[in-house]
Protein backbone atom coordinates (compact mmCIF):
# COMPACT_ATOMS: atom_id res chain seq x y z
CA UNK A 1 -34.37 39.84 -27.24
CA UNK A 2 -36.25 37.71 -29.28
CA UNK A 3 -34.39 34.40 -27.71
CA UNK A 4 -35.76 35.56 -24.51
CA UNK A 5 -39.20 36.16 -25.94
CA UNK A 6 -39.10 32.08 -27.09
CA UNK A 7 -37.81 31.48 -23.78
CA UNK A 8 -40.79 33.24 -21.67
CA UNK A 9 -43.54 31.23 -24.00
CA UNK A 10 -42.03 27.80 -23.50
CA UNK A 11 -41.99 28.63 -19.55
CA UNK A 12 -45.55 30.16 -19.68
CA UNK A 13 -46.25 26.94 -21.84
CA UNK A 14 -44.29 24.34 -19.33
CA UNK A 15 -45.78 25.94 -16.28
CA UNK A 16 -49.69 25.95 -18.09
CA UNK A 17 -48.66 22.09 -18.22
CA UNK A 18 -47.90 21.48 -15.25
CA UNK A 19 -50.73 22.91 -13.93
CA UNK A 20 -53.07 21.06 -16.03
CA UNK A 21 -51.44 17.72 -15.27
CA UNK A 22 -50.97 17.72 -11.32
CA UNK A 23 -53.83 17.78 -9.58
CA UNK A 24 -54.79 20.67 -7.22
CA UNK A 25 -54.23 20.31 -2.72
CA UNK A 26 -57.98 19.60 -1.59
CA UNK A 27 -59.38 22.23 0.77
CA UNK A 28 -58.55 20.69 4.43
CA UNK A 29 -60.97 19.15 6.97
CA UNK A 30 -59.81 19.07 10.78
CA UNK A 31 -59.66 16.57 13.01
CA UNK A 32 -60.59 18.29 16.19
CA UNK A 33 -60.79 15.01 18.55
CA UNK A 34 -61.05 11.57 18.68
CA UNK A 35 -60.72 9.15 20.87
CA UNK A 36 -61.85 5.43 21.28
CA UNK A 37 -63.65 3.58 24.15
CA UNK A 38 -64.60 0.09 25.24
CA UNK A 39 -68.22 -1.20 24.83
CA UNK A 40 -69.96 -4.82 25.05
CA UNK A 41 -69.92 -5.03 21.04
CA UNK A 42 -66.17 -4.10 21.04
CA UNK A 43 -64.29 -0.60 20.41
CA UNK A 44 -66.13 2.45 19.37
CA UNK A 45 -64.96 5.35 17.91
CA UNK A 46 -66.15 9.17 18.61
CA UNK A 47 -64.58 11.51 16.49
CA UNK A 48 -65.41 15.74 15.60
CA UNK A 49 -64.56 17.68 12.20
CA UNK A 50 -64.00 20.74 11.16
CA UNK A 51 -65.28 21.97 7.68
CA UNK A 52 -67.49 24.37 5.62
CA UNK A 53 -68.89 23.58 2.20
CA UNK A 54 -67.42 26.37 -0.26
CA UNK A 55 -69.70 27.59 -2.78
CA UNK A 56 -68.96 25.32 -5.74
CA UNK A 57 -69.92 22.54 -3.57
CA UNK A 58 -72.98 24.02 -1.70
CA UNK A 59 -74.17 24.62 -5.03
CA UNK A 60 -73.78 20.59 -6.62
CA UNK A 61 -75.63 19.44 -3.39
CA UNK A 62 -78.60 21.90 -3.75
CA UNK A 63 -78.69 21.11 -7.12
CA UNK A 64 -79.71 17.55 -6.39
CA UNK A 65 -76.25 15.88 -6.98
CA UNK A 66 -75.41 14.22 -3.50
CA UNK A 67 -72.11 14.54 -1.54
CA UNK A 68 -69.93 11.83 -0.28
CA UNK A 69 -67.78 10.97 2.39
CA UNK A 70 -65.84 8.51 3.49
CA UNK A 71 -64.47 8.13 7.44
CA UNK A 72 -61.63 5.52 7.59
CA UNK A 73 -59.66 4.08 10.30
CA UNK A 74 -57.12 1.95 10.89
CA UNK A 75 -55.66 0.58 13.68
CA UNK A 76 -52.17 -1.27 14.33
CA UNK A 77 -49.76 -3.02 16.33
CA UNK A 78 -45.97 -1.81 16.05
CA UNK A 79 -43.90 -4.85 15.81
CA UNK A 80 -39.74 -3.61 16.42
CA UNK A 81 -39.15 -7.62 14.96
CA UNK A 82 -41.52 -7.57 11.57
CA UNK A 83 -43.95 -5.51 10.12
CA UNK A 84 -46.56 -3.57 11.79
CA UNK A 85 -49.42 -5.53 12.53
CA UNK A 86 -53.06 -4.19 10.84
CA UNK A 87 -55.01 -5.10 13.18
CA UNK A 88 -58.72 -3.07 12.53
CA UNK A 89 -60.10 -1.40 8.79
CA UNK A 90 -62.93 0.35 8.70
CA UNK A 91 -64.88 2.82 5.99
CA UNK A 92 -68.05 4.91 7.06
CA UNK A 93 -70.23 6.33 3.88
CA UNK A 94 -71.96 9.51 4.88
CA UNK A 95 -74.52 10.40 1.94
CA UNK A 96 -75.19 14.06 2.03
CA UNK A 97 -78.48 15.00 -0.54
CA UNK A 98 -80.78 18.07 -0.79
CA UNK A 99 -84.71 16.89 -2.22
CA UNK A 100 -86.56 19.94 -3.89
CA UNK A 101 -89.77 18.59 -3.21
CA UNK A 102 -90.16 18.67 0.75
CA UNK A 103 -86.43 20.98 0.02
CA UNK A 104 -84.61 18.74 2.56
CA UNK A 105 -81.37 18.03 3.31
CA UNK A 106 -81.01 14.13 4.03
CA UNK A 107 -78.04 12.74 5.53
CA UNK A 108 -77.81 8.80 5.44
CA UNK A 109 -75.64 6.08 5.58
CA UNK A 110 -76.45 2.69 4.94
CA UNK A 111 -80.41 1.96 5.77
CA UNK A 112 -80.18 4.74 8.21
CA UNK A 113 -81.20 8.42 7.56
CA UNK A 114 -82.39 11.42 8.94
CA UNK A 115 -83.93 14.56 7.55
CA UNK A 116 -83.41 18.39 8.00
CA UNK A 117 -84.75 21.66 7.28
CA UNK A 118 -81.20 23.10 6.71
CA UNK A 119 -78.10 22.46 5.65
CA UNK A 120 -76.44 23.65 8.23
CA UNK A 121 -77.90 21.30 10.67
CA UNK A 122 -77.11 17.87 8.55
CA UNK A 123 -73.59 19.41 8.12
CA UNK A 124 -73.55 19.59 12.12
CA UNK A 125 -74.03 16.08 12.42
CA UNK A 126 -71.90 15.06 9.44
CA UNK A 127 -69.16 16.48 11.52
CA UNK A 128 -69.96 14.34 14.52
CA UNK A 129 -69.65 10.80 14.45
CA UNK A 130 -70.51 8.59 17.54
CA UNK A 131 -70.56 5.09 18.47
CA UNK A 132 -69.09 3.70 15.67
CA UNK A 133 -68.21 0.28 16.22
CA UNK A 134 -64.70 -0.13 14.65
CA UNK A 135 -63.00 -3.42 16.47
CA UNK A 136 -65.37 -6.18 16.52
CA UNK A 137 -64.84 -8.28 20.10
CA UNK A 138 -64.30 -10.96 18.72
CA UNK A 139 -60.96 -9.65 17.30
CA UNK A 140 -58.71 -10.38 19.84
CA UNK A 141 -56.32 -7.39 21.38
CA UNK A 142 -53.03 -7.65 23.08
CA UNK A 143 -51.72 -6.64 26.35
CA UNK A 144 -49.85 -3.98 24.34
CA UNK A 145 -50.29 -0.02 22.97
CA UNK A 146 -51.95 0.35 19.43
CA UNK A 147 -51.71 2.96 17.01
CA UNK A 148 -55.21 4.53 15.90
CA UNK A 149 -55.74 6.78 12.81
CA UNK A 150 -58.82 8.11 11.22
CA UNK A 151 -59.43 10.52 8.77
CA UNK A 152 -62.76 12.00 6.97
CA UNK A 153 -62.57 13.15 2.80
CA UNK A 154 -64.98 13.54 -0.03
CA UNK A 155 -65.39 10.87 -2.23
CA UNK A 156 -64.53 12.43 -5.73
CA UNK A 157 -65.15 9.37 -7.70
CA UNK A 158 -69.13 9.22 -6.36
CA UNK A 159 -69.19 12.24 -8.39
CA UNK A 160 -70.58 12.42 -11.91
CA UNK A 161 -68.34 12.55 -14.57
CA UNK A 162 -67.95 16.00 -15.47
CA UNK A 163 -67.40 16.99 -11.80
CA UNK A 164 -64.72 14.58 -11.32
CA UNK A 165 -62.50 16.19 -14.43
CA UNK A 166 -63.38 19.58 -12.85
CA UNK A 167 -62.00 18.16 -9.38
CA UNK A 168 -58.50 17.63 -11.26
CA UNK A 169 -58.12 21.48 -11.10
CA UNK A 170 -60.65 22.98 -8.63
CA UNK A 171 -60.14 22.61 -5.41
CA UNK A 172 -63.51 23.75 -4.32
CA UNK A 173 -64.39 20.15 -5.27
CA UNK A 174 -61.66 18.42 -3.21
CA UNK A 175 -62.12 18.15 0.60
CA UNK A 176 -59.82 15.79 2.85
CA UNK A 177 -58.22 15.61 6.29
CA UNK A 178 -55.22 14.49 7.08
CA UNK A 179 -54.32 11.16 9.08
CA UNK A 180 -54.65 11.83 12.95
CA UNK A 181 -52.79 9.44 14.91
CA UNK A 182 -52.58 8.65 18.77
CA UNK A 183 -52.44 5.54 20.93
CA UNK A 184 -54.49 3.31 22.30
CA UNK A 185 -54.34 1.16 24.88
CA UNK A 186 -56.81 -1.76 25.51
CA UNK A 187 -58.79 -1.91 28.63
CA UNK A 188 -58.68 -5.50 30.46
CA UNK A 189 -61.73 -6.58 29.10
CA UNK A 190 -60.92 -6.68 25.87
CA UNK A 191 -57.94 -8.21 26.06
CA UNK A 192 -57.62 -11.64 24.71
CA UNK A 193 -56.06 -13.78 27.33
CA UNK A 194 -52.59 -15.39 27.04
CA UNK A 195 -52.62 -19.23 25.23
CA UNK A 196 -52.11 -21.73 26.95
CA UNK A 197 -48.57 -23.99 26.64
CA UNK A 198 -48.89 -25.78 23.71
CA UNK A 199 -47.39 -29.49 24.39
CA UNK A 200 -45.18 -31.70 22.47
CA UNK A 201 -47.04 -34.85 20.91
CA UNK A 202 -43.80 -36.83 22.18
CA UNK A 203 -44.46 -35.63 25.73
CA UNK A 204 -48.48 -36.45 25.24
CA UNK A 205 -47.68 -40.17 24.14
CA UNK A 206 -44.86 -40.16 26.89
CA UNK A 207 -47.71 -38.94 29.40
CA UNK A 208 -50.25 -41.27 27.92
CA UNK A 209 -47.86 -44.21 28.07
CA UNK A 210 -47.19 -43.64 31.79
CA UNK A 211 -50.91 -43.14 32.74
CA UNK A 212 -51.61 -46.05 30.97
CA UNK A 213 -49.33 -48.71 32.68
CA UNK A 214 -50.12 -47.13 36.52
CA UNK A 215 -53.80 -47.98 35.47
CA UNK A 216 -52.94 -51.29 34.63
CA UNK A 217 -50.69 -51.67 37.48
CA UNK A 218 -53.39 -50.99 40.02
CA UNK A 219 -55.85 -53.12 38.17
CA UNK A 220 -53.11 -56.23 38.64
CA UNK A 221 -53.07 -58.55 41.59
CA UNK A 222 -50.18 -58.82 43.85
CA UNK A 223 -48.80 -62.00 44.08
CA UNK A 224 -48.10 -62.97 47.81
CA UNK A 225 -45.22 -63.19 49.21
CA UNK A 226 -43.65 -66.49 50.39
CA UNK A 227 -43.19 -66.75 54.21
């Protein structure tokens, strides 16, 4: 009896360990839709979420600590001979703050930002993102079908200190959505076109040669013929 006693303790103590040490599976976001569309600048992306705050996190925003998150997306070309081809990486900040003063919620990102009387209503946009330029047109696309992905999560290292060693084992404080994937085909317009031939230097000087000596040829009197 008392070997099994030890025995219960060192699994109570193994599985308090374990627990400690891995870190806890972040409260999902959904990807409801996205999909991407041509535009004069390039490829934009439109994309919807799915997500509630819980309370731990409600309450660091309206305590003046701001929120976080990060949309990425990627975008490659399978290749069957070599690697896949990375052909577009983007990362869109979304600051979400509360200011007790006017008590609004601000959502920003970069030198944009917008104000609102709830937070409901910033979270409504937060979920919606629109025309979001995410292939430059100058990057040139092939003729061919591309593999898009894009994801939303909250940034736990913009957090303060103490919040990130409490995001180890809450996971009020962790928020992420998985990868959604789907292909993408470029329309015709953004489609580089096809290179031209690229010829030999021997069959340039070859060419060269041969213009060369017809121009002289025709520049050269013909002698007359003897009758």
């Amino acid at each position: 009896m008392r070997g099994i006693a030890v025995l219960n303790k060192l699994l109570a103590g193994f599985s308090l360990a374990v627990a400690v040490a891995c870190p806890v599976l972040a409260d999902e976001i959904e990807v409801g839709d996205a999909r991407l569309s041509a535009a004069e600048e390039g490829v934009i992306l439109a994309a919807d979420f799915a997500f509630e705050l819980g309370p731990r996190l409600v309450e660091v925003v309206t305590n003046g600590v701001p929120l976080y998150f990060v949309v990425e997306f990627e975008l490659t070309r399978p290749r069957w001979y070599w690697f896949d081809e990375k052909t577009a990486a983007k990362q869109l900040q979304l600051r979400l703050s509360y200011h007790p003063l006017s008590r609004q919620y601000r959502l920003s990102t970069g030198v944009l930002q917008q104000n609102y009387p709830a937070l409901e209503d910033a979270l409504k946009v937060l979920r919606r993102v629109r025309n979001w330029l995410v292939v430059d047109r100058s990057v040139g696309l092939a003729e061919a079908s591309y593999e898009a992905a894009v994801r939303m999560r909250l940034d736990v290292a913009m957090l303060p200190k103490p919040f990130q060693l409490s995001a180890i084992t809450s996971r009020e404080l962790n928020l992420e959505s998985p990868w959604r994937r789907f292909i993408f085909r470029p329309p015709a317009m953004l489609t580089a076109p096809a290179p031209a031939p690229v010829e030999s230097r021997e069959a340039k000087d070859s060419r060269d040669g041969k213009d060369v000596k017809e121009s002289k040829d025709a520049k050269e009197p013909k002698e007359a013929e003897p009758k």
